[in-house]
Protein backbone atom coordinates (compact mmCIF):
# COMPACT_ATOMS: atom_id res chain seq x y z
CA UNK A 1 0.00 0.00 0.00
CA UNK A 2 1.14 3.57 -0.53
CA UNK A 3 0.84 5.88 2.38
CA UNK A 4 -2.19 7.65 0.46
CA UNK A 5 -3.79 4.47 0.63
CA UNK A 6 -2.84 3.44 4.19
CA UNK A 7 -3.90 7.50 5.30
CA UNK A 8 -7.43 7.15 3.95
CA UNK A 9 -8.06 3.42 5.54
CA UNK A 10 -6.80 4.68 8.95
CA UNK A 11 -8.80 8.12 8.35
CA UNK A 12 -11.94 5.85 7.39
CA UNK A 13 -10.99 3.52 10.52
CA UNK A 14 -10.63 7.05 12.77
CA UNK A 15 -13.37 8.22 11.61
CA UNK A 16 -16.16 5.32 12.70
CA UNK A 17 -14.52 4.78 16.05
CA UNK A 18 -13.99 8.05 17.63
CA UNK A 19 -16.55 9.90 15.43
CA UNK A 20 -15.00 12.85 13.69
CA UNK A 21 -14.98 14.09 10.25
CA UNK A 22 -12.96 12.63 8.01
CA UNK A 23 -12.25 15.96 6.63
CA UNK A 24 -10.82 16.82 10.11
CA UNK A 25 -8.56 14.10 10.22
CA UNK A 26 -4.97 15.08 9.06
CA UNK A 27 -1.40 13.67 9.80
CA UNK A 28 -0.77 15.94 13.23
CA UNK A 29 -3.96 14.64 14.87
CA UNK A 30 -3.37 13.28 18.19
CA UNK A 31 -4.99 10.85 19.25
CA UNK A 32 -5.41 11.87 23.22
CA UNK A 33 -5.42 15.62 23.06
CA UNK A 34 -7.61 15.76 19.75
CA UNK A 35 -9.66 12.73 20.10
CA UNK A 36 -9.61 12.04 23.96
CA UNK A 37 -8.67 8.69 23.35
CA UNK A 38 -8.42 6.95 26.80
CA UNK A 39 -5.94 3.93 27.02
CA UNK A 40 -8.85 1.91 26.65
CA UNK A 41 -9.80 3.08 23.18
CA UNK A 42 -5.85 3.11 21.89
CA UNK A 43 -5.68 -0.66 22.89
CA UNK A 44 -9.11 -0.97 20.91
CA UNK A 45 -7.85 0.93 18.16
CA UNK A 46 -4.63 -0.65 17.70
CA UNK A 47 -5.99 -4.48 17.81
CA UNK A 48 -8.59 -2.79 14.88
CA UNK A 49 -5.26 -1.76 13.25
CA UNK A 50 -3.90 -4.93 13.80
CA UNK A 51 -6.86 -6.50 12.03
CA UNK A 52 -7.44 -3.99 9.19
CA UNK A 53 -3.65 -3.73 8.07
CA UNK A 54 -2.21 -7.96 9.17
CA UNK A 55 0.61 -5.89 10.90
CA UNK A 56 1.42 -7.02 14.39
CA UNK A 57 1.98 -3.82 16.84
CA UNK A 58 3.93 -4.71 20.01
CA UNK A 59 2.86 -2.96 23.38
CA UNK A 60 6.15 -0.97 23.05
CA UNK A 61 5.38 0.13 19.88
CA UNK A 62 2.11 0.86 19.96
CA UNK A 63 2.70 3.46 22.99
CA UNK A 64 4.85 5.61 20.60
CA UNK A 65 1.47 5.63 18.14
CA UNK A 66 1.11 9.41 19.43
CA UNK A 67 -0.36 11.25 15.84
CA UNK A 68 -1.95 9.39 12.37
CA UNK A 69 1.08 10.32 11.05
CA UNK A 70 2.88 7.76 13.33
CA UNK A 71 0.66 5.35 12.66
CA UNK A 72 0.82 5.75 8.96
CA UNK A 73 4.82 5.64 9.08
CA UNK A 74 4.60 2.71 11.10
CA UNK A 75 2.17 0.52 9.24
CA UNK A 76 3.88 1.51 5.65
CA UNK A 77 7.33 -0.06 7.23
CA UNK A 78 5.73 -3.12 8.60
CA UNK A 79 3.49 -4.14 5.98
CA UNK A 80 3.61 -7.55 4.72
């Protein structure tokens, strides 16, 4: 996948779980400060990322998921 393609699945993936425009979603969103995400929601959202993209994200990774961006550079270097 290119990161265009991996941005608009995880904007399309951001955008059902915490409810926000996808139009509002853009690489520097945060996901606590923006969203409110609660650890509770990352862990949720990072087994759904887990699922959506057949990456594996490691605890210690997934802690350092701070901004889409992150997530996007993250799941471009680790896809199969």
């Amino acid at each position: 996948m290119t990161e265009k393609e991996i941005f608009n699945k995880l904007a399309k993936i951001i955008h059902e779980r915490f409810e926000i425009e996808v139009d509002q979603i853009t690489p520097n969103l945060n996901f606590t400060t923006d969203l409110d995400a609660d650890s509770i929601d990352l862990v949720e959202f990072v087994l759904e990322l887990e699922d959506s993209f057949g990456a594996e994200i490691p605890d210690e990774e997934a802690e350092k998921l701070q901004k889409v961006q992150d997530v996007v550079d993250y799941i471009k270097k680790h896809q199969k």
